[in-house]
N, C-alpha and C. Protein backbone atom coordinates (compact mmCIF):
# COMPACT_ATOMS: atom_id res chain seq x y z
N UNK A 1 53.59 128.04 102.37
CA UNK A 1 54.49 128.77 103.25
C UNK A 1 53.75 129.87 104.00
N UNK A 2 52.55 130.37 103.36
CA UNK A 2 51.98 131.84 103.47
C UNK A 2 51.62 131.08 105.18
N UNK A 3 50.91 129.85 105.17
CA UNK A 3 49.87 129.62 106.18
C UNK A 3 51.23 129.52 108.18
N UNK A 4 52.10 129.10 107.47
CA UNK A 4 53.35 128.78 108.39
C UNK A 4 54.05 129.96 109.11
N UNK A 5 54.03 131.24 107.97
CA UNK A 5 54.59 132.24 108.46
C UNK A 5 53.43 133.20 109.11
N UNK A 6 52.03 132.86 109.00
CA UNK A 6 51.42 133.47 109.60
C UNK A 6 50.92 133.31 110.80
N UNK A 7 51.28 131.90 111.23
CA UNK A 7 51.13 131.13 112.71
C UNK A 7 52.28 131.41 113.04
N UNK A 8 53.66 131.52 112.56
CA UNK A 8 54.95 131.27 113.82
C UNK A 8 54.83 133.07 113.70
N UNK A 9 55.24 133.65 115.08
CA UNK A 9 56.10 134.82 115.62
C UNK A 9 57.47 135.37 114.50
N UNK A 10 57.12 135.85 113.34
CA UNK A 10 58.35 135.80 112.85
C UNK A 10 58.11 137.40 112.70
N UNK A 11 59.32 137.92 112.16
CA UNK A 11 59.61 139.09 112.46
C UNK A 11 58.73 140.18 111.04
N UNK A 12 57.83 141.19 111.68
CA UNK A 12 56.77 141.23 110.58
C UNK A 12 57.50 141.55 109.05
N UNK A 13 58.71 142.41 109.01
CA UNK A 13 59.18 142.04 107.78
C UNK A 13 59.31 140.76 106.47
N UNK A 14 59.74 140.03 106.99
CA UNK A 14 60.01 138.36 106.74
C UNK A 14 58.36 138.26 106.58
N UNK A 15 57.02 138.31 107.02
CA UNK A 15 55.76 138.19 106.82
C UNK A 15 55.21 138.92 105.35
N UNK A 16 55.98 140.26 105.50
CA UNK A 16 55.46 141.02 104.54
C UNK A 16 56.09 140.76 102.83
N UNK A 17 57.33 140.36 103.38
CA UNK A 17 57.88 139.84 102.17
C UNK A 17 57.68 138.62 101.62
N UNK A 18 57.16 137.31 102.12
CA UNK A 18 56.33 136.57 102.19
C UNK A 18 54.94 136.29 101.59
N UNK A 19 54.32 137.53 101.81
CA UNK A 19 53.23 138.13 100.90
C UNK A 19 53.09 138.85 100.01
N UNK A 20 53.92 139.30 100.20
CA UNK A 20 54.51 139.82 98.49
C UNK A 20 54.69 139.49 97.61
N UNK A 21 56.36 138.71 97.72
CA UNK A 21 57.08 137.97 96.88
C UNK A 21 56.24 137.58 95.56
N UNK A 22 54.40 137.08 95.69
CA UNK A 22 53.93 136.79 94.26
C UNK A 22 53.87 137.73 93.43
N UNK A 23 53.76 139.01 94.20
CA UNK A 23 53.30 140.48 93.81
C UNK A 23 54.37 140.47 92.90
N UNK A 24 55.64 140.92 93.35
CA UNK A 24 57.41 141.40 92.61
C UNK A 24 57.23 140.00 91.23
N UNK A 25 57.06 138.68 91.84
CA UNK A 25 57.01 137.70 90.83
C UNK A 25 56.19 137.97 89.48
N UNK A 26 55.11 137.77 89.47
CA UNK A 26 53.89 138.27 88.63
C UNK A 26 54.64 139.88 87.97
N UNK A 27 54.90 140.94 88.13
CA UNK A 27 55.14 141.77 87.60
C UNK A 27 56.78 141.79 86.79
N UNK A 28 57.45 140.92 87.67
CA UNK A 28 58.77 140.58 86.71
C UNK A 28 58.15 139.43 85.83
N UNK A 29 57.55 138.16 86.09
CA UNK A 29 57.38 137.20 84.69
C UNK A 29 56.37 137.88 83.85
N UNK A 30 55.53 138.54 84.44
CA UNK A 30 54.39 139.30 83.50
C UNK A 30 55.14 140.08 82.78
N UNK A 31 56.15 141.17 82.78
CA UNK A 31 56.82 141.75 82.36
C UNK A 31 57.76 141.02 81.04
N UNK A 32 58.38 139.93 80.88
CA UNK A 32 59.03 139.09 80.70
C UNK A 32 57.99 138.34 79.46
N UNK A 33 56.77 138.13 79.57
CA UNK A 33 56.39 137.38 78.63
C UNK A 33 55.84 138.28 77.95
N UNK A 34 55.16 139.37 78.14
CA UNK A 34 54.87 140.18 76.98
C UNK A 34 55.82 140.64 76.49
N UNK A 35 56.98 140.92 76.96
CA UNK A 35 58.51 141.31 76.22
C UNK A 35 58.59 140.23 74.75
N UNK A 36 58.63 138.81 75.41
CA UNK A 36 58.57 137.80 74.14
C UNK A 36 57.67 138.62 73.51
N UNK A 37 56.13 137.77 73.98
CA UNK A 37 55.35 138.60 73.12
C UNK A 37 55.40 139.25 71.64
N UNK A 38 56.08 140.36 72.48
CA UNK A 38 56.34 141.86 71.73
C UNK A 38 57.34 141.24 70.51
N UNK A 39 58.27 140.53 70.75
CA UNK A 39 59.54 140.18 69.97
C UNK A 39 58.76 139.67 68.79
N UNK A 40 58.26 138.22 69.12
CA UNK A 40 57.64 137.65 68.07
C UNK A 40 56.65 138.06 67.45
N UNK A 41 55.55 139.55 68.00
CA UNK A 41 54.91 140.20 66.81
C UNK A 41 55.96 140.93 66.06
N UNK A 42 57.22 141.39 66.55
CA UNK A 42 57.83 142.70 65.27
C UNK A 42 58.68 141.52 64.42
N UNK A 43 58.72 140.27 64.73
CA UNK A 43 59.22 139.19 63.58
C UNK A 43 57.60 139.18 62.22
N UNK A 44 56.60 138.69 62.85
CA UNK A 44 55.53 138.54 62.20
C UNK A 44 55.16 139.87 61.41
N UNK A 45 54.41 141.06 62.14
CA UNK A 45 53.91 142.27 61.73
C UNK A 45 54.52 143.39 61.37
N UNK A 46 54.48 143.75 59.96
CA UNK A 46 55.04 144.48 59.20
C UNK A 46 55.48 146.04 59.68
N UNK A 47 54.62 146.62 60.73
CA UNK A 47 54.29 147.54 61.32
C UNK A 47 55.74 147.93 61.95
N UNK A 48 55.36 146.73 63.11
CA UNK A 48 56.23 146.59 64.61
C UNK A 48 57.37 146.56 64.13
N UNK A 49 58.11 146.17 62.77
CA UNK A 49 59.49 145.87 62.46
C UNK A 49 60.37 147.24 63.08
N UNK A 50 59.92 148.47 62.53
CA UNK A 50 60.47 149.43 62.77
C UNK A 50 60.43 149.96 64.08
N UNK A 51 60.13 149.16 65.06
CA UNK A 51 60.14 148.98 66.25
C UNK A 51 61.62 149.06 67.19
N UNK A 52 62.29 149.61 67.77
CA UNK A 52 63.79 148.95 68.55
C UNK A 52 63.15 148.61 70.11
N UNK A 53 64.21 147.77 70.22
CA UNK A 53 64.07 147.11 71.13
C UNK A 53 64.24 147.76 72.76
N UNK A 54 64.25 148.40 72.88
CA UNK A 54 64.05 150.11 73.62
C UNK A 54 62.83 150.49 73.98
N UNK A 55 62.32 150.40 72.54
CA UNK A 55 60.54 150.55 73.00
C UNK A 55 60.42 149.72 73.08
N UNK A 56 60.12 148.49 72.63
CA UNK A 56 59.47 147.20 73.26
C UNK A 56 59.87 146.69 74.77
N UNK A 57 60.65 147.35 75.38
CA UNK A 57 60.98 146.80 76.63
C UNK A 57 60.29 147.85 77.62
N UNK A 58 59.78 149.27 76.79
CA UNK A 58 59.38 150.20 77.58
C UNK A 58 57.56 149.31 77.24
N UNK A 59 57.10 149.54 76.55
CA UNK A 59 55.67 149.07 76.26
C UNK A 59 55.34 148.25 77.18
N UNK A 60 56.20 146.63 76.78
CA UNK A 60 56.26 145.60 77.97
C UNK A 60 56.03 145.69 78.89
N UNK A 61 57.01 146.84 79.79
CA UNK A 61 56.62 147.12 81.18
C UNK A 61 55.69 147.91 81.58
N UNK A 62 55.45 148.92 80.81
CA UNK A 62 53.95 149.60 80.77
C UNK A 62 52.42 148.89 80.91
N UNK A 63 52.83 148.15 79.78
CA UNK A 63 51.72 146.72 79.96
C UNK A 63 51.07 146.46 80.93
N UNK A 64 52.50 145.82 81.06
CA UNK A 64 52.54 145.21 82.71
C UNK A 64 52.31 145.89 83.94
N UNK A 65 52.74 147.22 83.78
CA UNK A 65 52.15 148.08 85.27
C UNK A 65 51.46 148.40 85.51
N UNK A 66 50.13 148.41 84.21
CA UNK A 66 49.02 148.68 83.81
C UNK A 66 48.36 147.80 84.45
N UNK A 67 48.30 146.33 83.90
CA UNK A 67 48.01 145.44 84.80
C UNK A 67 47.65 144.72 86.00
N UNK A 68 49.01 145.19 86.39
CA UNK A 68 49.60 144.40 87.72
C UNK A 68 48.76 146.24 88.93
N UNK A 69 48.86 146.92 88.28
CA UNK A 69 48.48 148.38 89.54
C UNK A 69 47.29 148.42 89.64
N UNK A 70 46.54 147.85 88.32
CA UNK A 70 45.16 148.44 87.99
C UNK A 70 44.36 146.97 88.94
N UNK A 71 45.08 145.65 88.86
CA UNK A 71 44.48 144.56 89.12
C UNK A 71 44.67 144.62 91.23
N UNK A 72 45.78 145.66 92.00
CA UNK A 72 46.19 146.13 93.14
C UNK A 72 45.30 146.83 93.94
N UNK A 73 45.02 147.45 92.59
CA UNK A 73 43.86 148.63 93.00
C UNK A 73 42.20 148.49 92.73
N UNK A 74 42.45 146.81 92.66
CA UNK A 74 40.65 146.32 91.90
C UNK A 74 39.88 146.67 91.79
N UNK A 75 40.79 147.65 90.16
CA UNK A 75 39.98 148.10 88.71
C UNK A 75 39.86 147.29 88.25
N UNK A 76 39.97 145.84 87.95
CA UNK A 76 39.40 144.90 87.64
C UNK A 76 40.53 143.27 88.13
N UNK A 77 39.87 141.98 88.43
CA UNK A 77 39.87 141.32 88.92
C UNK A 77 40.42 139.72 88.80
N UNK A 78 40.93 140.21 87.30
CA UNK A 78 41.67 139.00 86.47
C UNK A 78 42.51 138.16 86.72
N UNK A 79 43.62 138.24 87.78
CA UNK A 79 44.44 137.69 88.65
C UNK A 79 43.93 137.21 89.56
N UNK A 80 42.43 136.31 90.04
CA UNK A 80 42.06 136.33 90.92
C UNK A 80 41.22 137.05 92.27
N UNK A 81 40.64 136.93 93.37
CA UNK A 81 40.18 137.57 93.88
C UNK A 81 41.53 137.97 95.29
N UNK A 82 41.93 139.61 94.66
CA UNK A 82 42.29 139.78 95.58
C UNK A 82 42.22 141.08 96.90
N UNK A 83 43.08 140.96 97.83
CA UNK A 83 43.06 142.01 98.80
C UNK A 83 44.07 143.10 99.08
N UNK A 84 43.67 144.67 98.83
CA UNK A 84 44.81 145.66 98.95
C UNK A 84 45.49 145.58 100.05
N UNK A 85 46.73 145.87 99.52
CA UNK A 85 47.85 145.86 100.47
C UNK A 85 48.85 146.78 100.31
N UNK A 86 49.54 147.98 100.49
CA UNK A 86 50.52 148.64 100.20
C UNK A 86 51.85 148.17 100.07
N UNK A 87 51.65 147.34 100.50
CA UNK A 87 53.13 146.44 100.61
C UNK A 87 53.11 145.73 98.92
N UNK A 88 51.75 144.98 98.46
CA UNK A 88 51.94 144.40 97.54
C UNK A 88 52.13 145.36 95.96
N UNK A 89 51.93 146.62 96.72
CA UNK A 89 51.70 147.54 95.25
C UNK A 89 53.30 148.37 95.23
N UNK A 90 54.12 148.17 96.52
CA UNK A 90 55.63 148.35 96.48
C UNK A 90 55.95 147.33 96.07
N UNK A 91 56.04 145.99 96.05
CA UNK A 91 56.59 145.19 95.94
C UNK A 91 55.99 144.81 93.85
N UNK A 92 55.08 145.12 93.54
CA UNK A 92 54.87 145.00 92.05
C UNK A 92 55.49 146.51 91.55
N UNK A 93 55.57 147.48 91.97
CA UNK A 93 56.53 148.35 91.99
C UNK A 93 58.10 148.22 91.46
N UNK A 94 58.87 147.53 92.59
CA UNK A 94 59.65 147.14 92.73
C UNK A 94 60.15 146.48 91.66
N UNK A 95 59.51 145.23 91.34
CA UNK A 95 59.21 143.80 90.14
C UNK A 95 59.48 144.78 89.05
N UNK A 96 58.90 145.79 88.35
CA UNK A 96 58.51 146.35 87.28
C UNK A 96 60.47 147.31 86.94
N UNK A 97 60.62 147.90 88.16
CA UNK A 97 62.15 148.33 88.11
C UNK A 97 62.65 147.33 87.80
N UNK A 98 62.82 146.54 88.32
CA UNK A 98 63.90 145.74 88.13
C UNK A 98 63.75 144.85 86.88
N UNK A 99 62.51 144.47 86.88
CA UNK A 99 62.66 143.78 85.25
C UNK A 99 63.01 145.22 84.25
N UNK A 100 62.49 145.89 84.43
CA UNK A 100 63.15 147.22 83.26
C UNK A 100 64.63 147.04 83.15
N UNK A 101 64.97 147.60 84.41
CA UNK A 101 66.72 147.33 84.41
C UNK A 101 67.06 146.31 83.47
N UNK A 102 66.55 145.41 84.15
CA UNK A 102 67.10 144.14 83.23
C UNK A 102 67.24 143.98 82.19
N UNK A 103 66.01 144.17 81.33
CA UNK A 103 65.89 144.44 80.26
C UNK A 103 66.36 144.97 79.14
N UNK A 104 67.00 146.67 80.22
CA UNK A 104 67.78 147.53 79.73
C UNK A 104 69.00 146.89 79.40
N UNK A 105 69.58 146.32 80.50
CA UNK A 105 70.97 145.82 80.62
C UNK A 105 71.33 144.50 79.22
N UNK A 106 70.33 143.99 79.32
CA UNK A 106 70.51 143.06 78.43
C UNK A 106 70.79 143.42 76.63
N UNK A 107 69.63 144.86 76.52
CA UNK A 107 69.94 145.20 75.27
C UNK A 107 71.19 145.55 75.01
N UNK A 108 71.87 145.97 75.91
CA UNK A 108 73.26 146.45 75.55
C UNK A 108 74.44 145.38 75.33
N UNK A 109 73.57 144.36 75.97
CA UNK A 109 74.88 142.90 75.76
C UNK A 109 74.41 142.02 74.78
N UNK A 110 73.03 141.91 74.40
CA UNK A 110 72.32 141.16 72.98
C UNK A 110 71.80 141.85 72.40
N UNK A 111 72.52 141.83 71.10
CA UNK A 111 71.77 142.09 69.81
C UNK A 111 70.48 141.27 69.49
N UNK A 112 69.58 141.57 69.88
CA UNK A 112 68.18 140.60 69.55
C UNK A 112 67.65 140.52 68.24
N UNK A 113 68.45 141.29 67.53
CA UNK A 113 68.00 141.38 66.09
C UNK A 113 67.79 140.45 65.22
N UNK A 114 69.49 139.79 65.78
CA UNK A 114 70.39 138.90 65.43
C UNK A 114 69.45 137.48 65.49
N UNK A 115 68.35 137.41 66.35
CA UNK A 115 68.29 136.24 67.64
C UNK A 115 67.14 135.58 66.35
């Protein structure tokens, strides 16, 4: 899609979001699997039990912003070789709110304890 929207005249918004979109992606599923992650070490490790699920959704996304800002700002290069963009470091920004929210929202409607 990237190569299509960069040949047609489209309106530079719609471009920028376009180039993004992996940015917000990657920081919400990145977000999202170390959350698992996190779940299935405080099942396993004796430690993490005393863990709530509050902090593990804060860590998670920490993780992850760690990651996803540090890999924006290439402090190092693990995601590939890529190129700064301000747009892409709002838009993994962005990803990281909103998976939090989510996150948040969800603890209040599942007991994961339970799970």
């Amino acid at each position: 899609m990237r190569p299509w929207v960069h040949q047609s005249e489209l309106v530079e918004i719609f471009t920028i979001f376009v180039n993004s979109l992996p940015n917000f992606l990657e920081a919400v599923l990145g977000t999202f699997v170390i959350t698992g992650n996190l779940f299935l070490l405080k099942r396993r490790v004796k430690v993490m039990e005393k863990l709530n699920d509050q902090t593990i959704y804060l860590i998670a996304t920490l993780a992850a912003a760690v990651y996803v800002i540090l890999q924006e700002f290439k402090i190092h290069n693990l995601g590939g070789a890529n190129t700064y963009d301000p747009y892409d470091v709002v838009a993994s920004i962005i990803g990281l709110i909103t998976v939090f929210t989510i996150l948040k929202l969800n603890g209040f409607l599942v007991n994961t304890t339970s799970l």
